[in-house]
Protein backbone atom coordinates (compact mmCIF):
# COMPACT_ATOMS: atom_id res chain seq x y z
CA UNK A 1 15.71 119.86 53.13
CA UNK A 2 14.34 119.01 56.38
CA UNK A 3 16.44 116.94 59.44
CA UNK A 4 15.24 113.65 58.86
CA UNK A 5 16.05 114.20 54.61
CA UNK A 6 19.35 115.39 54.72
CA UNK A 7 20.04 112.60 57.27
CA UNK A 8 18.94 109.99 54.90
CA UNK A 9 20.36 111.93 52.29
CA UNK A 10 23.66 111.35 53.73
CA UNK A 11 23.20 107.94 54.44
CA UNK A 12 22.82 107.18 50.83
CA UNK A 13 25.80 109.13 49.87
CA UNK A 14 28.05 107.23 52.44
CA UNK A 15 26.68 103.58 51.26
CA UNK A 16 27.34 104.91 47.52
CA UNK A 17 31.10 105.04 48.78
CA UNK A 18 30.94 101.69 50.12
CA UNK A 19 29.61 99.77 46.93
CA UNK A 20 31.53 101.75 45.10
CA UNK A 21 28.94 103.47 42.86
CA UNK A 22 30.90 106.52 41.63
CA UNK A 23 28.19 107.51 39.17
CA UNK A 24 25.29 107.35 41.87
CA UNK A 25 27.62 109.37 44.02
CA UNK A 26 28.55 112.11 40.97
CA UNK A 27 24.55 112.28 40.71
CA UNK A 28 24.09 112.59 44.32
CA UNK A 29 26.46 115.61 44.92
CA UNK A 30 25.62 117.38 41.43
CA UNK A 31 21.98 116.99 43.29
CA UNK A 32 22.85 118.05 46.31
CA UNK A 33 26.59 119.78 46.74
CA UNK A 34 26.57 120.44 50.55
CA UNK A 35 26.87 116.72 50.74
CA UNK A 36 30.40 116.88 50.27
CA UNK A 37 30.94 118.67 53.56
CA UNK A 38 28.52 115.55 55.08
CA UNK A 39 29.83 113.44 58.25
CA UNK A 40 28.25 110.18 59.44
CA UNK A 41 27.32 109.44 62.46
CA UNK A 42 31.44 108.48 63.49
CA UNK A 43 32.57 111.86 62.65
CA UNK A 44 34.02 110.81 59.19
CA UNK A 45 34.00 112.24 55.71
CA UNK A 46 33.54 111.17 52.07
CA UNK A 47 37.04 111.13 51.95
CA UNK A 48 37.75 108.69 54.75
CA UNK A 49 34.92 106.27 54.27
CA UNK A 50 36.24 106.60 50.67
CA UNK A 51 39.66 105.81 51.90
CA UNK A 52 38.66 102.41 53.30
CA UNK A 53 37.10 101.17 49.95
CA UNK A 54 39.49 99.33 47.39
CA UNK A 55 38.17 102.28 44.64
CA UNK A 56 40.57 104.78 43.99
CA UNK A 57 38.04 106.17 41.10
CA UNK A 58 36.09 107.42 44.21
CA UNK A 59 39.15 109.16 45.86
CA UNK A 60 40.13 110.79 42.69
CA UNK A 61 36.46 112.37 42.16
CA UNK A 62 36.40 113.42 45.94
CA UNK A 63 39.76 115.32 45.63
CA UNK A 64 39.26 116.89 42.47
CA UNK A 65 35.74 118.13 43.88
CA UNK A 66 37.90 119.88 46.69
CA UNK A 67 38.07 117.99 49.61
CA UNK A 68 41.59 118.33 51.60
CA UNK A 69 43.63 114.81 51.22
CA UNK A 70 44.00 115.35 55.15
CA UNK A 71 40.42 116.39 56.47
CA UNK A 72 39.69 115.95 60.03
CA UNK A 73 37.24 113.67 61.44
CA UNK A 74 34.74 116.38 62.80
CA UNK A 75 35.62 117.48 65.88
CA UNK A 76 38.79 116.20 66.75
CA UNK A 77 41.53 118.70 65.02
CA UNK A 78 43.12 117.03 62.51
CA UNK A 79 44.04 113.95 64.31
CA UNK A 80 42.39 111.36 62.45
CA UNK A 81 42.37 111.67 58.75
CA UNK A 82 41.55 109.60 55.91
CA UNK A 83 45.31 108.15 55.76
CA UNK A 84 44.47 106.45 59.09
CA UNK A 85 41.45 105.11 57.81
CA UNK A 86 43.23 103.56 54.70
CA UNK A 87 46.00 102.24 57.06
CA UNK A 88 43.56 100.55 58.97
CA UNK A 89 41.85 98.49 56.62
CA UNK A 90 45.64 97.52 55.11
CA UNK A 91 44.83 99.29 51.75
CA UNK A 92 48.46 99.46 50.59
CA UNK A 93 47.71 101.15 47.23
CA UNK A 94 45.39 103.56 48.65
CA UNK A 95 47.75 104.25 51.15
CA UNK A 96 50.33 105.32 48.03
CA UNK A 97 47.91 107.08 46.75
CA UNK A 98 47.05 108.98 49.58
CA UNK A 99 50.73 109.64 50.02
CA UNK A 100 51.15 110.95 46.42
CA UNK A 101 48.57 113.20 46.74
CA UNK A 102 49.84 114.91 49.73
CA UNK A 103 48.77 113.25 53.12
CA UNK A 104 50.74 113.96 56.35
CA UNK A 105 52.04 110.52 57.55
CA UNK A 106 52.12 111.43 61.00
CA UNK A 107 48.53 113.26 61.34
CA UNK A 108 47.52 112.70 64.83
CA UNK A 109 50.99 112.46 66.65
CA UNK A 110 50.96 113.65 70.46
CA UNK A 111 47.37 112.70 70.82
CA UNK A 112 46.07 109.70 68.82
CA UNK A 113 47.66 107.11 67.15
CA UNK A 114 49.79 108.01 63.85
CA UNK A 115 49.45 105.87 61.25
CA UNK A 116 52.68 104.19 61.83
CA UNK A 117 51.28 103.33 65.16
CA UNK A 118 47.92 102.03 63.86
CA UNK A 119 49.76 100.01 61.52
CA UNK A 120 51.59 98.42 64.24
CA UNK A 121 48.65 97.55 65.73
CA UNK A 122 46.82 95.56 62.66
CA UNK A 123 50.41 93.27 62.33
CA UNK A 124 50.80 94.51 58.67
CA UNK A 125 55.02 94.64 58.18
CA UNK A 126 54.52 95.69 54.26
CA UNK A 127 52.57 98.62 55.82
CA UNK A 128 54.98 99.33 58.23
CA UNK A 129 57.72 99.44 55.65
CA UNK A 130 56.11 101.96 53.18
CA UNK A 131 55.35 104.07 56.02
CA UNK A 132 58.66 104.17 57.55
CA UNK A 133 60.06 104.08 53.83
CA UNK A 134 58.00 107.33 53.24
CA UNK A 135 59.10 109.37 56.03
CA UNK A 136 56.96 108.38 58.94
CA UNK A 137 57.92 109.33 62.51
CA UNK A 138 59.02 105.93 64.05
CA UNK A 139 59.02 107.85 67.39
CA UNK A 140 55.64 109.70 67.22
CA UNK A 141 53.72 108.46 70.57
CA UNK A 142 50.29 109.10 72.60
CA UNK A 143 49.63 108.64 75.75
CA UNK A 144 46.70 106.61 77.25
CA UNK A 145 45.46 106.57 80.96
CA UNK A 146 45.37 109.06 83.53
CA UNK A 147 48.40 109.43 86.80
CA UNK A 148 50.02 106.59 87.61
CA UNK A 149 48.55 104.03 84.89
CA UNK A 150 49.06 106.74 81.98
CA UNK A 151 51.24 104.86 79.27
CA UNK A 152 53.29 105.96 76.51
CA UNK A 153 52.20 104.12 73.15
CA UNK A 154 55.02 104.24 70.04
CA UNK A 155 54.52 102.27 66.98
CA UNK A 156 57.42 99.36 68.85
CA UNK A 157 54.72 99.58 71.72
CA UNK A 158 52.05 98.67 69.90
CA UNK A 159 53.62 96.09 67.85
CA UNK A 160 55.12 94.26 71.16
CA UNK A 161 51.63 94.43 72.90
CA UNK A 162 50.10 93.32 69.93
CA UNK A 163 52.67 89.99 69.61
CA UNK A 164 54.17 91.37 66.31
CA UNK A 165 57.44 89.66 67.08
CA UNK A 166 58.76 91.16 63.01
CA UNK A 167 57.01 94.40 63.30
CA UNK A 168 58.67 94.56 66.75
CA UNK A 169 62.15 93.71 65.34
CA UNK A 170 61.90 95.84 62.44
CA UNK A 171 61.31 98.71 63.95
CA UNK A 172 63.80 98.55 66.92
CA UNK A 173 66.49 98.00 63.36
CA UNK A 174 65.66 101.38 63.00
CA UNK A 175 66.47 105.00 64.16
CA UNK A 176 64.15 105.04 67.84
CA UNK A 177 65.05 107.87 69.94
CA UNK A 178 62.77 109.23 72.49
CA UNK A 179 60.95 112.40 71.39
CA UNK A 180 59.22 114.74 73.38
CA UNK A 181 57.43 116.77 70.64
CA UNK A 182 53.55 118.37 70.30
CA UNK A 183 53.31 118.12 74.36
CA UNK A 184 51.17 120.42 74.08
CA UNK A 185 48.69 118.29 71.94
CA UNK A 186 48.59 115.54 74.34
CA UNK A 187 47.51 118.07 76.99
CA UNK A 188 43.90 118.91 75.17
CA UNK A 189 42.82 115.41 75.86
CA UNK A 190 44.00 115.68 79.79
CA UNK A 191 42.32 118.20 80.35
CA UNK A 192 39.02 117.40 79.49
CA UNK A 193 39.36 114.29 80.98
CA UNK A 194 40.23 115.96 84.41
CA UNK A 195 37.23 118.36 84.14
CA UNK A 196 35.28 114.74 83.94
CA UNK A 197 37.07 113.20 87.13
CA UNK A 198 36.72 116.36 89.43
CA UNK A 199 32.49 116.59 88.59
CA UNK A 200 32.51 112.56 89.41
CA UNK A 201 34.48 113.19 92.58
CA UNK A 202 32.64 115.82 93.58
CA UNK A 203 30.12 113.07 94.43
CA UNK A 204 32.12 110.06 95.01
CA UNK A 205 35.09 111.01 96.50
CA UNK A 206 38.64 110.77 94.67
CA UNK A 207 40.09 108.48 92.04
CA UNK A 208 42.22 105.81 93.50
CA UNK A 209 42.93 103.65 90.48
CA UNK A 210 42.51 103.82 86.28
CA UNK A 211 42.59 100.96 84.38
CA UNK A 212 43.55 101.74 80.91
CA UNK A 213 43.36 99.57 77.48
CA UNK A 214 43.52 100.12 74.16
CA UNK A 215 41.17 98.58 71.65
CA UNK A 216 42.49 98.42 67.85
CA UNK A 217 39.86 99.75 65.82
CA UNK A 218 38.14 102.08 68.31
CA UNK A 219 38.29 105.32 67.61
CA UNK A 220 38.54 106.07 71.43
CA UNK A 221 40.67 105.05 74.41
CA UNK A 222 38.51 103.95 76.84
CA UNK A 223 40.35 104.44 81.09
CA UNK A 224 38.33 103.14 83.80
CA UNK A 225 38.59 105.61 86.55
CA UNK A 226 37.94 103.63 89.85
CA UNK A 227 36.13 105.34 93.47
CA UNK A 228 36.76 103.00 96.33
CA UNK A 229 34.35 102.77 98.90
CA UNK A 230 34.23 105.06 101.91
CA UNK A 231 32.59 106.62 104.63
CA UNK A 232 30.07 108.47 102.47
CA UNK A 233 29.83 105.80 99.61
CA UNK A 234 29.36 102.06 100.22
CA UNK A 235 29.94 100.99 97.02
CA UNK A 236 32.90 101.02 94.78
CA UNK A 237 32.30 103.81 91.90
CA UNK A 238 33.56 102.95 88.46
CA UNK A 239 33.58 105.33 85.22
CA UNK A 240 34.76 106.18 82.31
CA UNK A 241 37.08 108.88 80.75
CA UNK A 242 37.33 108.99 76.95
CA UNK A 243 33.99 108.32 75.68
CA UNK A 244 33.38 111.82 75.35
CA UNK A 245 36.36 112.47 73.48
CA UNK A 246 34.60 112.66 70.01
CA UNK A 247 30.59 112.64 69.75
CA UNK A 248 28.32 109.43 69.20
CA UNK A 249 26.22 111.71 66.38
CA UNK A 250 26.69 114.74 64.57
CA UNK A 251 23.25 115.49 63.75
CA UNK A 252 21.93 118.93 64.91
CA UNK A 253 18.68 116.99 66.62
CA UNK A 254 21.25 115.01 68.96
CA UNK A 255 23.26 118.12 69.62
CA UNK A 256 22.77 117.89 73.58
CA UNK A 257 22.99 113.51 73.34
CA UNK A 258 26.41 114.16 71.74
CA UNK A 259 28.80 113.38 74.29
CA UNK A 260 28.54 110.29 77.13
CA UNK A 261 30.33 108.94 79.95
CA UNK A 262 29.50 105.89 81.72
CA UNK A 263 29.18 104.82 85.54
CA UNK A 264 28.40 101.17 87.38
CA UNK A 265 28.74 101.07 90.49
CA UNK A 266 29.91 97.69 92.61
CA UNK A 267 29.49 96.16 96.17
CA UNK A 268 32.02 97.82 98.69
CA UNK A 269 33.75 94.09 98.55
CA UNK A 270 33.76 93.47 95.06
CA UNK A 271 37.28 91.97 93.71
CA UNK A 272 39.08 94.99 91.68
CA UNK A 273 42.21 94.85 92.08
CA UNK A 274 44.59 93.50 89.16
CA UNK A 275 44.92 90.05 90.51
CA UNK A 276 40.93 89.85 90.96
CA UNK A 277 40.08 90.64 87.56
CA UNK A 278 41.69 87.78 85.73
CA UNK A 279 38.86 86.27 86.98
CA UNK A 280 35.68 86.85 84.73
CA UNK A 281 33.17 86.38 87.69
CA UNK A 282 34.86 89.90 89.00
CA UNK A 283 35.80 91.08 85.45
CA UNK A 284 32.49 91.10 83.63
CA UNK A 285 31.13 95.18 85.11
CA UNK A 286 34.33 96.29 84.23
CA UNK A 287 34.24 94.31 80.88
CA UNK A 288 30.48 95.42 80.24
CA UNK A 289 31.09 99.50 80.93
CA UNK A 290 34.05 99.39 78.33
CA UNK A 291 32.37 97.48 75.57
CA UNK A 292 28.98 99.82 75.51
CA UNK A 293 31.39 102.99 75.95
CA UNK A 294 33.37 101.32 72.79
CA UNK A 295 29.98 100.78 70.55
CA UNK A 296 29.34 104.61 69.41
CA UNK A 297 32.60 104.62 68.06
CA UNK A 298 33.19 101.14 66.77
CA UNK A 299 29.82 100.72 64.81
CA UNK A 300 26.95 103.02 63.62
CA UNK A 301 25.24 103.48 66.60
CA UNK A 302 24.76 105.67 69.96
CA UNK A 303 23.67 105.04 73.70
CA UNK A 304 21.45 106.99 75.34
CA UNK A 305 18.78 106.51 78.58
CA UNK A 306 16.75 103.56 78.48
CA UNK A 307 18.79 101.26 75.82
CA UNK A 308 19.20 97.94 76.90
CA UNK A 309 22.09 95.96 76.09
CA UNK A 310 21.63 91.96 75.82
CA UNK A 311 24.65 89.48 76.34
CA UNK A 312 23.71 87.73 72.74
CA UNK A 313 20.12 86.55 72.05
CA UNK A 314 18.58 85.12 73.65
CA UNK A 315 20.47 86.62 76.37
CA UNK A 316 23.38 84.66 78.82
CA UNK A 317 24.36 85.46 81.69
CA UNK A 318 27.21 87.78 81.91
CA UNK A 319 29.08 85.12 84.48
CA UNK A 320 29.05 81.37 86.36
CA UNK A 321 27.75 83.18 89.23
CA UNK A 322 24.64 85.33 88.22
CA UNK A 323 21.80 84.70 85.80
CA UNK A 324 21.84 88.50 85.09
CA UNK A 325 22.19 88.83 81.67
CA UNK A 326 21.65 92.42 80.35
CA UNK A 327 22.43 96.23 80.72
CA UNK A 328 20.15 98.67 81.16
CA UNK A 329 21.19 102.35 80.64
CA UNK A 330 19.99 104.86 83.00
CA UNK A 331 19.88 107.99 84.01
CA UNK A 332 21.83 108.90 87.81
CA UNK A 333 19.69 109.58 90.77
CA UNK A 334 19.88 113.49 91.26
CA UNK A 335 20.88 116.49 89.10
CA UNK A 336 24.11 117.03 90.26
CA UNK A 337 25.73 114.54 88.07
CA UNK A 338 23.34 114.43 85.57
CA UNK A 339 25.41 116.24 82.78
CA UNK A 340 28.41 118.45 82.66
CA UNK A 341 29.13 121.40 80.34
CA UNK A 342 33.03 121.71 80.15
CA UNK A 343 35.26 124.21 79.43
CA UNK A 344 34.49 123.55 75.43
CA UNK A 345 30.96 124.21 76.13
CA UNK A 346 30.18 120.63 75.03
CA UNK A 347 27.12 118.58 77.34
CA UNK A 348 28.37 115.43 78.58
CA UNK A 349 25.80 113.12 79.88
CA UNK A 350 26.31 110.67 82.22
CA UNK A 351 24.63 107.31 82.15
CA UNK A 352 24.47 104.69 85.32
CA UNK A 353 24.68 101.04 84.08
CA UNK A 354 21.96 98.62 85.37
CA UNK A 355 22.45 94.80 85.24
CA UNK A 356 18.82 93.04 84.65
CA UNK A 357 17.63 89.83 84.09
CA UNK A 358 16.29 88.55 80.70
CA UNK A 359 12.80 88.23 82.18
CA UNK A 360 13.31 92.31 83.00
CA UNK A 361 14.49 92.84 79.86
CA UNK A 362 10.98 91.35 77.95
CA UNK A 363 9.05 93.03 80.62
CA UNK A 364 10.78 96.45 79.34
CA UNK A 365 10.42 96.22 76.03
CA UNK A 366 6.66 95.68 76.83
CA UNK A 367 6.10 97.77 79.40
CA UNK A 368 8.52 100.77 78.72
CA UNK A 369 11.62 101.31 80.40
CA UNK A 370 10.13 103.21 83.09
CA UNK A 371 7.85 100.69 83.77
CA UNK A 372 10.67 98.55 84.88
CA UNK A 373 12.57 100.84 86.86
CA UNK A 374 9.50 101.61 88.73
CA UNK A 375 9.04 97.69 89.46
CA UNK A 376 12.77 97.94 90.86
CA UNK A 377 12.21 100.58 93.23
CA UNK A 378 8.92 99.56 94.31
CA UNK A 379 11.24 96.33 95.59
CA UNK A 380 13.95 98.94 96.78
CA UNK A 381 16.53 97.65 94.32
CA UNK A 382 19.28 100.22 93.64
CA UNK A 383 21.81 100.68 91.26
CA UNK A 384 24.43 99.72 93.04
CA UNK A 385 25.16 95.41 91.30
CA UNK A 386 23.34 92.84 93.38
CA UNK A 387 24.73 89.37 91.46
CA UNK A 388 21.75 87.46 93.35
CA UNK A 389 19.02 90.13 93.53
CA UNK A 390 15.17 89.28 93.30
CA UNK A 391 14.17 89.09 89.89
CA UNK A 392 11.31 91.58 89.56
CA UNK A 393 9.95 89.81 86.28
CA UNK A 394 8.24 87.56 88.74
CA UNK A 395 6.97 89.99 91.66
């Protein structure tokens, strides 16, 4: 079975999950048995999309075919598994069946949300009850953000930044203690993300703020690592750490598009700090470079060079004060920051984000991509955010 096949193939199997066609699926893997080693294109199983579907017919055939109750989502070590899933679409039976059949209630803790913690997130208290009812680890944590901003996030956490008020209360009516367990775990992620900052700074110059968040539902944390301007750089850097921390596509013809990080870069006087940002005219770059970094890992989908992002359709403009109104995905000027091989071995690309008008964005998708960037530099336009640049639609 050729790439494109098996990749089909797969899709198939994955939507027979989701309508819950059992005997399609039965045909399907007695047709084809690698399929129940198959990922999509998020990293998950059978198992977990399985886990997500009100069908527990499904689940049963999946374990008694062999699949582990607690497989990993590839690539990420046994931290997300399909109890998580089941937790987050508030499937309480499947989440007692799960149980029953042998999944580890606090998969993940150290260095992704348990799923206690995710619970805590979605506002479910009968959730949070079975799960603290069957043993769950009311003090498992992760961390998110990098030096100063980096945050410790328990299941009470969550629930209190979330506005559970009875999650919140229920919870602190129980046995919390802090707990300093699996350190090592939360170290993996750290790492990487440090290999990320010092090939950025190499360029830019050093890291003087992160803005973290946390986005229910995301399989990532997105932290916004922020370069002021300086001598060398008259712009303010921003970019992202996290993206990269599981891959936008598993299939073997995307093996070197995997992994992304993202990078827009701002006036030297643009508004950042904290104050500033509650103010969407000065938000929206910051708002922009964590939604795209979000979409690999939220919905079906990947970025890569060339994409271009519209703010709805037709497109709006992103703010009051600009009629730019979509992102354009580019690759940086140069080879030196082009990609990075870490200490995994895994190629991280880096992407520059471009904001164009609407008129830009038609010319593009007539033209070609390159068409338009040519257009820009011909009008020496860089990447660096102009809010009231010429609009080379009409040049």
């Amino acid at each position: 079975m050729d790439g494109l096949n098996w990749t089909q193939t797969k899709r198939n199997a994955f939507s027979a999950i989701s309508r819950g066609e059992l005997k399609t699926l039965i045909n399907m893997i007695e047709d084809c048995p690698k399929l129940l080693n198959a990922f999509d294109t998020s990293g998950y199983s059978l198992l977990h999309v399985a886990a997500e579907q009100n069908n527990k017919d499904i689940l049963e055939f999946l374990l008694n075919k062999g699949l582990d109750v607690n497989i990993s989502r590839k690539n990420d070590n046994g931290h997300v598994t399909p109890l998580h899933r089941a937790v987050n679409k508030n499937l309480i039976e499947n989440v007692t069946w799960l149980l029953n059949h042998g999944a580890k209630i606090d998969a993940g803790i150290g260095i992704h949300a348990t799923p206690l913690i995710e619970a805590a997130f979605n506002g479910s208290l009968e959730m949070i009850e079975l799960l603290v009812k069957s043993g769950a680890n009311i003090n498992a944590y992760y961390y998110v953000g990098d030096g100063k901003t980096r945050m410790k996030v328990t299941a009470l956490v969550a629930a209190e930044m979330e506005g559970h008020d009875k999650i919140a209360v229920y919870l602190r009516n129980q046995d919390i203690s802090e707990d300093n367990q699996n350190e090592d775990n939360e170290s993996e992620l750290k790492s990487k993300h440090d290999e990320i900052q010092n090939h950025v700074e190499m360029v830019f110059g050093k890291v003087t703020n992160t803005l973290s968040e946390i986005v229910p539902g995301s399989n990532v944390a997105i932290n916004l690592n922020v370069i002021e301007s300086s001598n060398d750089t008259d712009f303010i850097t921003v970019f992202t750490t996290g993206m990269s921390d599981i891959p936008m596509d598993d299939s073997i013809e995307a093996y070197e598009e995997r992994f992304a990080e993202l990078i827009i870069k701002l006036p030297s006087n643009w508004p950042i700090k904290k104050k500033d940002i509650n103010d969407m005219n000065n938000y929206w770059p910051l708002g922009w470079i964590r939604k795209i970094a979000h979409i690999p890992h939220m919905y079906d989908g990947w970025i890569g060079e060339g994409i271009i992002i519209p703010n709805g359709e037709p497109p709006k403009p992103f703010s009051e004060n600009t009629n730019l109104s979509c992102m354009m995905i580019c690759k940086p000027n140069g080879n030196i920051l082009d990609r990075l091989i870490d200490s995994s071995g895994n190629i991280i690309n880096f992407y520059v984000l471009i904001p164009v008008y609407k008129e830009e964005r038609d010319m593009a998708l007539k033209n070609g991509y390159k068409y338009l960037m040519q257009k820009m530099v011909d009008e020496g336009i860089t990447d660096v955010i102009d809010i009231k640049r010429k609009n080379v639609a009409y040049s």
